[in-house]
N, C-alpha and C. Protein backbone atom coordinates (compact mmCIF):
# COMPACT_ATOMS: atom_id res chain seq x y z
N UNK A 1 0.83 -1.17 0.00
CA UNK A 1 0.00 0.00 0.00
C UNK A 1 0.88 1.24 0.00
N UNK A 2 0.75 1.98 -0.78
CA UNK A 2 0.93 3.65 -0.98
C UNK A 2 0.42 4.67 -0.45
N UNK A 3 0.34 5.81 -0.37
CA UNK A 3 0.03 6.87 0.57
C UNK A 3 0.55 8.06 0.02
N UNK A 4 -0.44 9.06 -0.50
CA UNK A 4 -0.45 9.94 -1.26
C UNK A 4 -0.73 11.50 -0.71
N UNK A 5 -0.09 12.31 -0.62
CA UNK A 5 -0.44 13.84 -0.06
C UNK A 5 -0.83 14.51 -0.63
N UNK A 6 -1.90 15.47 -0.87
CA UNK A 6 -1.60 16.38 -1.76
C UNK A 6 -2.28 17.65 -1.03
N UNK A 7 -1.36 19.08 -1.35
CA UNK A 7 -1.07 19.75 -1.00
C UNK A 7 -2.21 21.16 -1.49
N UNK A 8 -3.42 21.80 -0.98
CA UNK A 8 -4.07 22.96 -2.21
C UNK A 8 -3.79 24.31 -1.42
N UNK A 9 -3.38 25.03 -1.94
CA UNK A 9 -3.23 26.41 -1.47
C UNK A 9 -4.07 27.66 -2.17
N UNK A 10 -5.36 27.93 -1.45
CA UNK A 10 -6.37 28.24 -2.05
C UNK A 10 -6.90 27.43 -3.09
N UNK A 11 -7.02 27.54 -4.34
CA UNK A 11 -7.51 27.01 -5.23
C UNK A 11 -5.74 26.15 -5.98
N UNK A 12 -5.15 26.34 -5.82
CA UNK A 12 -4.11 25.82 -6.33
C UNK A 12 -3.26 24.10 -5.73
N UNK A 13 -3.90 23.41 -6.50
CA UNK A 13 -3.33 21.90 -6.04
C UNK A 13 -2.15 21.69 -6.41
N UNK A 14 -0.86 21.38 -5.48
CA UNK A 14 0.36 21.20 -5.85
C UNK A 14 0.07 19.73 -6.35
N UNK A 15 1.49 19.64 -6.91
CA UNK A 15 1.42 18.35 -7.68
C UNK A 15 1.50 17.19 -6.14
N UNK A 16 0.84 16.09 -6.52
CA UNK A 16 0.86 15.22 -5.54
C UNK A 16 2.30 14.17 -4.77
N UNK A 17 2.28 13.94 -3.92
CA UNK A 17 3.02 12.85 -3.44
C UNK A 17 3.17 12.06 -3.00
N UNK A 18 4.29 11.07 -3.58
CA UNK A 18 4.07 9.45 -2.79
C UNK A 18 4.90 9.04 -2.10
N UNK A 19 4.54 8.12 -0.83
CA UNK A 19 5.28 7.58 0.55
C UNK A 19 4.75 6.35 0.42
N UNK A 20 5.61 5.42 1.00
CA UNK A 20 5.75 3.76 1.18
C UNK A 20 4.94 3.80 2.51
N UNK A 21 4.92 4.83 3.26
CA UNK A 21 4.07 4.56 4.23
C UNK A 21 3.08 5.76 5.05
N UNK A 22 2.01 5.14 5.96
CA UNK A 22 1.63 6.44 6.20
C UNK A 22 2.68 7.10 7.51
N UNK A 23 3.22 7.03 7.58
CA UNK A 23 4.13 7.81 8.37
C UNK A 23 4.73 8.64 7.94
N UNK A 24 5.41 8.22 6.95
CA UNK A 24 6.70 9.26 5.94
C UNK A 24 5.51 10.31 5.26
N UNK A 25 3.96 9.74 5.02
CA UNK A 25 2.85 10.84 4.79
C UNK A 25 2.90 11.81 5.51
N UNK A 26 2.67 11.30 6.86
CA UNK A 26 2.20 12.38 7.98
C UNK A 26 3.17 13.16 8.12
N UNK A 27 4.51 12.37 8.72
CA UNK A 27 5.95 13.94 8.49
C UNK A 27 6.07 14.78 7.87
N UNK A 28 5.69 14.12 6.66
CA UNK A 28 5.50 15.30 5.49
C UNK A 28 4.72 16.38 5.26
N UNK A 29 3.85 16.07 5.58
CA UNK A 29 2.66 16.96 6.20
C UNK A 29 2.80 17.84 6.68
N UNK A 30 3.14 17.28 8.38
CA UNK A 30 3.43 18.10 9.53
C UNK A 30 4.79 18.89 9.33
N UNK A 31 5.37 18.37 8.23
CA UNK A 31 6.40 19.90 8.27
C UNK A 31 6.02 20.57 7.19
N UNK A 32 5.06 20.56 6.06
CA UNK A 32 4.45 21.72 5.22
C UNK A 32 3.74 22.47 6.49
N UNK A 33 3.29 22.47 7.19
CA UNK A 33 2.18 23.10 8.31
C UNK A 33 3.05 23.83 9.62
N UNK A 34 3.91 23.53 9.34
CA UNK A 34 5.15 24.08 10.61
C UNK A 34 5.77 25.38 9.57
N UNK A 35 5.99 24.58 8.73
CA UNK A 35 6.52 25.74 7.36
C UNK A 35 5.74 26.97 7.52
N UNK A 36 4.65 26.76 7.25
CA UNK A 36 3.38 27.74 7.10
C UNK A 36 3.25 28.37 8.18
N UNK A 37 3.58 27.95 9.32
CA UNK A 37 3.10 28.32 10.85
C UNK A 37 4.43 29.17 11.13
N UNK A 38 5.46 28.69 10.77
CA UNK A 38 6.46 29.39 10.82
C UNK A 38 7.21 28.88 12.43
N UNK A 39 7.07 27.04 12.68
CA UNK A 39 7.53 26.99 14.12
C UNK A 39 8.27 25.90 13.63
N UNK A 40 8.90 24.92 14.80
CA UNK A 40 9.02 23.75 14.72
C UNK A 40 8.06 22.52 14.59
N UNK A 41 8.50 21.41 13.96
CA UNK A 41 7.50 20.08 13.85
C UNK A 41 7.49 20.16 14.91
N UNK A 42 7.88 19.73 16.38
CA UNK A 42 7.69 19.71 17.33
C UNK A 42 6.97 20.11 18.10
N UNK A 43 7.30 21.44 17.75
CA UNK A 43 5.98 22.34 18.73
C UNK A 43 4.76 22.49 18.20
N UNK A 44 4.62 21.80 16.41
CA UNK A 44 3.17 22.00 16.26
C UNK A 44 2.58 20.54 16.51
N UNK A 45 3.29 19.88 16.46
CA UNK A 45 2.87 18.36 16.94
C UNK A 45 2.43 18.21 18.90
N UNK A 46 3.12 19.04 19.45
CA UNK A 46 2.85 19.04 21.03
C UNK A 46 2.50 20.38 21.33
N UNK A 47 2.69 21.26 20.85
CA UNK A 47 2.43 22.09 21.50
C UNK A 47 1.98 23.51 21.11
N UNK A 48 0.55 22.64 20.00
CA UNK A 48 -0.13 23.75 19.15
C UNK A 48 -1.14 25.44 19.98
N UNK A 49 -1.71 24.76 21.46
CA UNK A 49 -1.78 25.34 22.39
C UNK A 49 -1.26 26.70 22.74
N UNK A 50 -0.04 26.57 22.92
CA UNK A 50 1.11 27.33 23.39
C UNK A 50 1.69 28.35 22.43
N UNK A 51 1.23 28.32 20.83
CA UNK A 51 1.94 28.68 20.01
C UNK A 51 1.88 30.18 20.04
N UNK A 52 0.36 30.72 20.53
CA UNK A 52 0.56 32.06 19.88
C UNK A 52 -1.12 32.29 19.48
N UNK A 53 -1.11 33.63 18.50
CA UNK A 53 -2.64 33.76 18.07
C UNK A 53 -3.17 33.04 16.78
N UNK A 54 -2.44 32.19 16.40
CA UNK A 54 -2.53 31.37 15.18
C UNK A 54 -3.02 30.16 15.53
N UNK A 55 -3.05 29.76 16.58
CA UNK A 55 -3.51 28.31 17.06
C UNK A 55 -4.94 27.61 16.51
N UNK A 56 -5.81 28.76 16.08
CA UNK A 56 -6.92 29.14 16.50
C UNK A 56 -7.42 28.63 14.56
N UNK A 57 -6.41 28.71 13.89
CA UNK A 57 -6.58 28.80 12.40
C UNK A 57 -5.69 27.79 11.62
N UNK A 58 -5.33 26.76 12.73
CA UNK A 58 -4.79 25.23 12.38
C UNK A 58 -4.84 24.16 12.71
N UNK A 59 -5.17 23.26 12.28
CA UNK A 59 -5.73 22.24 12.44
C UNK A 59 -4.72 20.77 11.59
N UNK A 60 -4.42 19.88 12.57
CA UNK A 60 -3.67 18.51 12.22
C UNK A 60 -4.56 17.59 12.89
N UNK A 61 -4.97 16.95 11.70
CA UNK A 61 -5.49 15.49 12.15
C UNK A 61 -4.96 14.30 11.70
N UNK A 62 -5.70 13.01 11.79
CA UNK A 62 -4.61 11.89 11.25
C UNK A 62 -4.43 12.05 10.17
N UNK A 63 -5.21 12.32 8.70
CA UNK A 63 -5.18 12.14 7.60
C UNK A 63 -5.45 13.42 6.80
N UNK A 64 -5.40 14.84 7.56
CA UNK A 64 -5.87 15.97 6.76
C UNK A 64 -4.93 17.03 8.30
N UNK A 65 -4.63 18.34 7.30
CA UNK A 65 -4.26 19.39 8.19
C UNK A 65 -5.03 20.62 7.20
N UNK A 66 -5.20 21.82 7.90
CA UNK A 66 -5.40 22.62 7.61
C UNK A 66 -5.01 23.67 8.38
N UNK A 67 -4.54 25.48 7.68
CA UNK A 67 -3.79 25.94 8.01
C UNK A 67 -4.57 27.62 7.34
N UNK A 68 -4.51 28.69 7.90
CA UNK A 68 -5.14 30.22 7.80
C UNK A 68 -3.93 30.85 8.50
N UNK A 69 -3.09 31.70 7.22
CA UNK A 69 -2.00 32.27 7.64
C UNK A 69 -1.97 33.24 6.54
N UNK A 70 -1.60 34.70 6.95
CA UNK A 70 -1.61 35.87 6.09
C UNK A 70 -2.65 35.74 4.98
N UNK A 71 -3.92 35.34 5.46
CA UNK A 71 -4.98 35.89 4.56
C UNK A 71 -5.05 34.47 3.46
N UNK A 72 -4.05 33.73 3.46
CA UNK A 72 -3.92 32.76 2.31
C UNK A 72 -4.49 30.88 3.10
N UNK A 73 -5.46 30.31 3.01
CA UNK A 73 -5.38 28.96 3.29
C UNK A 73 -5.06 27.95 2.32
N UNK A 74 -4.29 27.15 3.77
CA UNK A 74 -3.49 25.82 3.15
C UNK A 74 -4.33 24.77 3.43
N UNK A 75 -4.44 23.58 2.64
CA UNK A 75 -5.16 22.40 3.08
C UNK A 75 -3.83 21.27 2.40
N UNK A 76 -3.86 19.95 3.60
CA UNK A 76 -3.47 18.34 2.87
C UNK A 76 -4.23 17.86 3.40
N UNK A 77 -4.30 16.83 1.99
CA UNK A 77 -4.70 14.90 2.74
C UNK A 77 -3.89 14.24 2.40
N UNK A 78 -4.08 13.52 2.96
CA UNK A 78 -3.40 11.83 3.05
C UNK A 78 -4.37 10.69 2.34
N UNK A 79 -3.99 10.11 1.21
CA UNK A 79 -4.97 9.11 0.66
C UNK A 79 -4.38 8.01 1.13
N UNK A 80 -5.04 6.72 0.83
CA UNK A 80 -4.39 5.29 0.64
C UNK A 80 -4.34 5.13 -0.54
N UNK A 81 -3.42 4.83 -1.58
CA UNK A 81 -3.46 4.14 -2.79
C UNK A 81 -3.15 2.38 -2.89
């Protein structure tokens, strides 16, 4: 099984990507969304809470994140292929 991300920024779908597993999915993920957030994987993985006034406009779940930063939203999923 495969495991596919793909990435839309507003209306704009980046090209997609593939992982051998869902793990190497989710990392991947969680550091487009740290990117965006402008923190560490770490601290958005533990310690989304704590971050600041942005907390409020991101969202990581198992298979989808979403993200509201300078006016622009980010969305991923995670498929199974």
């Amino acid at each position: 099984m495969k495991y596919l991300l793909i990435e839309v920024v507003e209306r704009d779908i980046s090209a997609p990507e593939f992982f051998d597993t869902y793990t190497e999915a989710y990392d991947r993920m969680c550091e487009y969304v740290a990117q965006v957030c402008d923190v560490s994987v770490d601290d958005l993985r533990y310690g989304l809470s704590e971050l600041g006034d942005f907390d409020d406009n991101v969202c990581v779940r198992k298979n989808c994140a979403w993200a509201t930063r300078y006016g622009t939203n980010f969305d991923w999923k995670i498929f199974e292929v």
